[in-house]
Protein backbone atom coordinates (compact mmCIF):
# COMPACT_ATOMS: atom_id res chain seq x y z
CA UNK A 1 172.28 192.51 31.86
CA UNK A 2 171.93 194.54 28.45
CA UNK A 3 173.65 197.70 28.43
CA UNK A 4 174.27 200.49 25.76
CA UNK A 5 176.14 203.51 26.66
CA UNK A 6 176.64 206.11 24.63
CA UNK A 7 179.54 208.80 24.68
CA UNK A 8 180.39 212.19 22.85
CA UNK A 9 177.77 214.04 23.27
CA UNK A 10 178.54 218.01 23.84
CA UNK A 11 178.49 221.55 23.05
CA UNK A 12 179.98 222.62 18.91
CA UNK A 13 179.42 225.43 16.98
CA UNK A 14 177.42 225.23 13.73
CA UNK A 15 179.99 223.27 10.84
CA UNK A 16 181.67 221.59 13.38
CA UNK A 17 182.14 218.14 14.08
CA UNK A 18 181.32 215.35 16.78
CA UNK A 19 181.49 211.64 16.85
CA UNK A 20 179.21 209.81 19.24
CA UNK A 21 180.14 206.20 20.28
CA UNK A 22 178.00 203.21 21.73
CA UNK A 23 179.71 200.83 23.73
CA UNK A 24 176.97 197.60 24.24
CA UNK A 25 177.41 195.22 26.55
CA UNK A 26 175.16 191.66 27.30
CA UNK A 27 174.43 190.79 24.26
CA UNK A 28 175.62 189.13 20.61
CA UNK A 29 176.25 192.32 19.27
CA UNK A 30 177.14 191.14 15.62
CA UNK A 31 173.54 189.58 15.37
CA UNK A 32 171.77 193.24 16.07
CA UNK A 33 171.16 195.65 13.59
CA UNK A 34 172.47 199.22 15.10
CA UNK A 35 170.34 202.41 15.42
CA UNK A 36 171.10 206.08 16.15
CA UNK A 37 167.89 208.04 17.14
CA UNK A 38 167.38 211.74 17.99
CA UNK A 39 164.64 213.13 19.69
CA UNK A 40 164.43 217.44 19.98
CA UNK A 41 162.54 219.14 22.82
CA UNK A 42 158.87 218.66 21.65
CA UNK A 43 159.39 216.61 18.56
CA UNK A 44 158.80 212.78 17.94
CA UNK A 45 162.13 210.28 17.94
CA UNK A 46 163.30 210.06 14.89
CA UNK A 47 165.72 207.44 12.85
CA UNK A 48 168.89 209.11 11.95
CA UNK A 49 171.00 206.45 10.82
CA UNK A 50 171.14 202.65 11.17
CA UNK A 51 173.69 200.04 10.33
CA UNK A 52 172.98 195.94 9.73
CA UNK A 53 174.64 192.81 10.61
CA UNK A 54 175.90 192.99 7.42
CA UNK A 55 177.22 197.12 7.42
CA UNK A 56 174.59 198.45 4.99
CA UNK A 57 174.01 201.40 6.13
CA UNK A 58 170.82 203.88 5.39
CA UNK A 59 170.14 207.36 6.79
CA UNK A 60 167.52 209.86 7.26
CA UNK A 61 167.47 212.22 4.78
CA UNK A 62 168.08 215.30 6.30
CA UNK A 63 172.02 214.39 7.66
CA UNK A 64 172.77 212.80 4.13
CA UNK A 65 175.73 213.59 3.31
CA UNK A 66 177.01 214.68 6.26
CA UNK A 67 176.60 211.90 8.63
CA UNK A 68 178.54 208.43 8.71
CA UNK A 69 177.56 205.30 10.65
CA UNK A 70 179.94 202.69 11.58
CA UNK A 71 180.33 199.52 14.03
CA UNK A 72 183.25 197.45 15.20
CA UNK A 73 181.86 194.00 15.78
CA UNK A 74 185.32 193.36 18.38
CA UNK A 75 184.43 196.11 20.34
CA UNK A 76 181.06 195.86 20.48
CA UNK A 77 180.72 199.62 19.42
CA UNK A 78 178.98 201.60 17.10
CA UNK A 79 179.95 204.63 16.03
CA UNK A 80 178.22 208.01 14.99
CA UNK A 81 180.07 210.45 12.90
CA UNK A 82 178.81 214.15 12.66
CA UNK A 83 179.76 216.46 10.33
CA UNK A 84 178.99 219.70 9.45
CA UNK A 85 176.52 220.17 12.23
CA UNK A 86 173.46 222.68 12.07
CA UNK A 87 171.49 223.85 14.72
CA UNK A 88 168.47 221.57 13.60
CA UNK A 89 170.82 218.63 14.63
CA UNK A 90 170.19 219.56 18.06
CA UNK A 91 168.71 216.52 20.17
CA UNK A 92 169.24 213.87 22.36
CA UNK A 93 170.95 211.38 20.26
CA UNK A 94 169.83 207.69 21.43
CA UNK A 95 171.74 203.85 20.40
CA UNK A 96 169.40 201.11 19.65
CA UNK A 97 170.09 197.32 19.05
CA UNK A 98 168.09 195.66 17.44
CA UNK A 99 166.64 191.95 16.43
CA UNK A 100 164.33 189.92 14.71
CA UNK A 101 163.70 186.14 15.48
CA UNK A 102 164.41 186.11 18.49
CA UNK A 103 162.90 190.24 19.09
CA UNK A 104 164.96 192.37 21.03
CA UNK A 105 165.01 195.64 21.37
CA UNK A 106 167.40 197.77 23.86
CA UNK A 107 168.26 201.24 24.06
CA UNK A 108 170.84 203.97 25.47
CA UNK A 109 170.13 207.05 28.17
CA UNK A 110 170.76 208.97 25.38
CA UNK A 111 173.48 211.36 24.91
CA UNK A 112 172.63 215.36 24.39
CA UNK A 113 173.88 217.06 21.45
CA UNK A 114 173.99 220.73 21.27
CA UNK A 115 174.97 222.87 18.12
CA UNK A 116 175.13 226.86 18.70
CA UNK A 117 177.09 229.29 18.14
């Protein structure tokens, strides 16, 4: 059974910082590409950041800068680290895995992110 659970979600002012963490369990998680998603009330999911088998890394453009993505292969975790936060980074953040040949696809219940002062 596939499982991603993310963690580290929460309440910080505007400028402040948060690191959100995905733990994935049930599959070969060294072979999946890694995704963070956020998805704000009445907006479309977006790609925030995303992280290959082989670490290169690419980000939306609007956390450039001020977000990091990182994964640790031994403990199956991916990592998501937010730094000077704005209110506009306000969403449920989501972890996806993801593969080609074989396709796979899983995702996380999401983790809610909340910047306000």
């Amino acid at each position: 059974q596939v499982q991603l659970v993310e963690s580290g979600g929460g309440l910080v002012q505007p400028g402040g910082s948060l690191r959100l963490s995905c733990a994935a369990s049930g599959i070969i998680f060294r072979t999946y590409t890694m995704n963070w998603y956020r998805q704000a009330p009445g907006k479309q999911r977006e790609l925030v950041a995303a992280i290959t088998r082989s670490n290169s890394t690419n980000f939306t453009d609007s956390v450039k800068g001020r977000f990091t993505i990182s994964r640790d292969n031994a403990k199956n975790t991916v990592y998501l680290q937010m730094s000077s936060l704005k209110p506009e980074d306000t969403a449920v953040y989501y972890c996806n895995a993801h593969r080609t040949r074989p396709d796979a696809d899983y995702w996380g219940q999401g983790t809610q992110v909340t910047v306000s002062s």
